[in-house]
Protein backbone atom coordinates (compact mmCIF):
# COMPACT_ATOMS: atom_id res chain seq x y z
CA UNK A 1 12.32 -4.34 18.95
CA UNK A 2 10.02 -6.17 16.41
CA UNK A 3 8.97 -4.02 13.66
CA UNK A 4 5.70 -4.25 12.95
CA UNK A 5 4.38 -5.50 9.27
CA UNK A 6 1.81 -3.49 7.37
CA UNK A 7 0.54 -4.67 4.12
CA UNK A 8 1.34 -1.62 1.25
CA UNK A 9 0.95 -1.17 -2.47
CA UNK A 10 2.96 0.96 -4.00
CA UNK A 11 4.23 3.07 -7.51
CA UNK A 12 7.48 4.58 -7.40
CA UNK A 13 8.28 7.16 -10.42
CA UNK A 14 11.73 8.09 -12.26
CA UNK A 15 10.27 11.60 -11.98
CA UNK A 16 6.95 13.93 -13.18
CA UNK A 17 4.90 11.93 -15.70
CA UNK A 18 8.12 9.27 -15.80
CA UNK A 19 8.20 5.47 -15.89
CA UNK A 20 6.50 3.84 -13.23
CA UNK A 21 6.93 0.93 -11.09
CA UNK A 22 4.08 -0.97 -9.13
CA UNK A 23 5.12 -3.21 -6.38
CA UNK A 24 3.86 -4.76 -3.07
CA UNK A 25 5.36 -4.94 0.56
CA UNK A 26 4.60 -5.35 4.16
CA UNK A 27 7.68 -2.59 5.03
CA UNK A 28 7.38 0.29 2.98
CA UNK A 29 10.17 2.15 4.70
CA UNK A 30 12.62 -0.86 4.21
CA UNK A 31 11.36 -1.52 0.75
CA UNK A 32 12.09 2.27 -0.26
CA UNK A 33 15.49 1.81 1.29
CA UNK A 34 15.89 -1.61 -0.52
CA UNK A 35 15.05 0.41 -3.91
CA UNK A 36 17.15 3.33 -3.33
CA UNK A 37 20.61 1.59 -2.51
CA UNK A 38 19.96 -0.67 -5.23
CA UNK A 39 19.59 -4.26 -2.96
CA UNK A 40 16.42 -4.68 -5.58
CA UNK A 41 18.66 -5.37 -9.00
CA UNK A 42 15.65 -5.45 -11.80
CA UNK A 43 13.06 -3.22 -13.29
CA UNK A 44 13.28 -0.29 -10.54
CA UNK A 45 16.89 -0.05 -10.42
CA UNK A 46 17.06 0.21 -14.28
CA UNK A 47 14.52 2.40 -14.89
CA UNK A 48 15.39 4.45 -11.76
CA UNK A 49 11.86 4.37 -10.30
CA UNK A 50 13.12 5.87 -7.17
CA UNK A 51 10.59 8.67 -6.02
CA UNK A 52 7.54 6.93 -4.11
CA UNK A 53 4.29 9.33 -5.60
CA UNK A 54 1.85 7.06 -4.41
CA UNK A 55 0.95 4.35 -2.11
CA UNK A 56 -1.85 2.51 -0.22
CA UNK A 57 -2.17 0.26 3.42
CA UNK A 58 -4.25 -2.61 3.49
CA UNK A 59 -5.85 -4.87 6.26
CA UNK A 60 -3.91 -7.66 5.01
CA UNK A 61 -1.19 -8.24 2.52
CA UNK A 62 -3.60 -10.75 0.38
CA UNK A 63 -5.55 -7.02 -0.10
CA UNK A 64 -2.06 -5.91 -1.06
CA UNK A 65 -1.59 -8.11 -3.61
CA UNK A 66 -5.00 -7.98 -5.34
CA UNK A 67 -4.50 -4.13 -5.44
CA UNK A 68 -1.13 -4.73 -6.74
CA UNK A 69 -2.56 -6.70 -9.57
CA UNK A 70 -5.35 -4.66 -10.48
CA UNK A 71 -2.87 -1.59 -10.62
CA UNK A 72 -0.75 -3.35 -12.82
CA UNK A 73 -3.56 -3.85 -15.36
CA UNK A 74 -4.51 -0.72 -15.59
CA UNK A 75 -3.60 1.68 -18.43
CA UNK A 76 -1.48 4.14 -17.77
CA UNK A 77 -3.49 7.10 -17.80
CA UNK A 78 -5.77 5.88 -14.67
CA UNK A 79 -2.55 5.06 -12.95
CA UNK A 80 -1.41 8.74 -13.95
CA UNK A 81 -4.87 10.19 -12.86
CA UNK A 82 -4.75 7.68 -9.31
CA UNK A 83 -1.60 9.73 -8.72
CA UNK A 84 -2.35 13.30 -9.55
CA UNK A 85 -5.57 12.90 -7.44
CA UNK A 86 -3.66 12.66 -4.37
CA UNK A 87 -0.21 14.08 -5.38
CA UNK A 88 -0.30 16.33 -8.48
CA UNK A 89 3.12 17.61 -7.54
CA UNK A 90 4.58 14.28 -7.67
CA UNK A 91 6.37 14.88 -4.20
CA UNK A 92 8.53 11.73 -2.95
CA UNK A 93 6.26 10.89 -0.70
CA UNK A 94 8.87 8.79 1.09
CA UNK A 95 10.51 11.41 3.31
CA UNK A 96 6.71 11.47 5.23
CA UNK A 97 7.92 7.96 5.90
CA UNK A 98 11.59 9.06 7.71
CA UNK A 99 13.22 8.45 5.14
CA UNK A 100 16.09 11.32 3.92
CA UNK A 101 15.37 13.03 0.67
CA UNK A 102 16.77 11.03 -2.56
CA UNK A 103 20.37 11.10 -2.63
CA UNK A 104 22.71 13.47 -5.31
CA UNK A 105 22.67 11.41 -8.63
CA UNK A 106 19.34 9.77 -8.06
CA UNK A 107 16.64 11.50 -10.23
CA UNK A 108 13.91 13.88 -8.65
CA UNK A 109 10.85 15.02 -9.46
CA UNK A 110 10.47 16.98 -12.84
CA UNK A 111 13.61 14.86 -13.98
């Protein structure tokens, strides 16, 4: 079966009020997975930026970029207010996507 491809930002955090990582994908779920195993060597996977807090669909993955830019340019304080808006908890937002909680070692939220 053919999965289908739907353009996402995304900002993963290494926990509450942590470092943050903005990227861009058109398979959220197998770019969280990617992340999390560590198949992504670079900025995520040395800052463990493992807990997705926020993230956005878009018609088409140009969108996707542009966002990703313009997130990327902000300062961090409207990138911290973007995410307490729509998850002040900071919940890993990737288990609504099937994916299993973060694994033992891997920091959580509040970390």
């Amino acid at each position: 079966m053919r999965q289908e491809r739907v353009p996402c930002s995304y900002i993963l955090a290494s926990g509450t009020y942590g470092t943050l990582y903005i990227g861009v994908t058109s398979n959220l779920p197998a770019r969280m997975w990617q992340h999390r195993t560590g198949a992504l060597p670079g900025f995520s996977s040395r800052n463990r930026t493992y807990c997705l807090v926020h993230f956005e669909f878009h018609a088409t993955m140009e969108h996707a970029i542009v966002r990703e830019k313009q997130l990327k340019n902000w300062h961090r304080p409207w990138k911290i207010n973007l995410i307490n808006e729509g998850n002040p908890h900071w919940a890993d937002l990737a288990m609504g996507l099937g994916l299993p909680p973060l694994a033992p070692g891997k920091p959580r939220n509040g970390s």
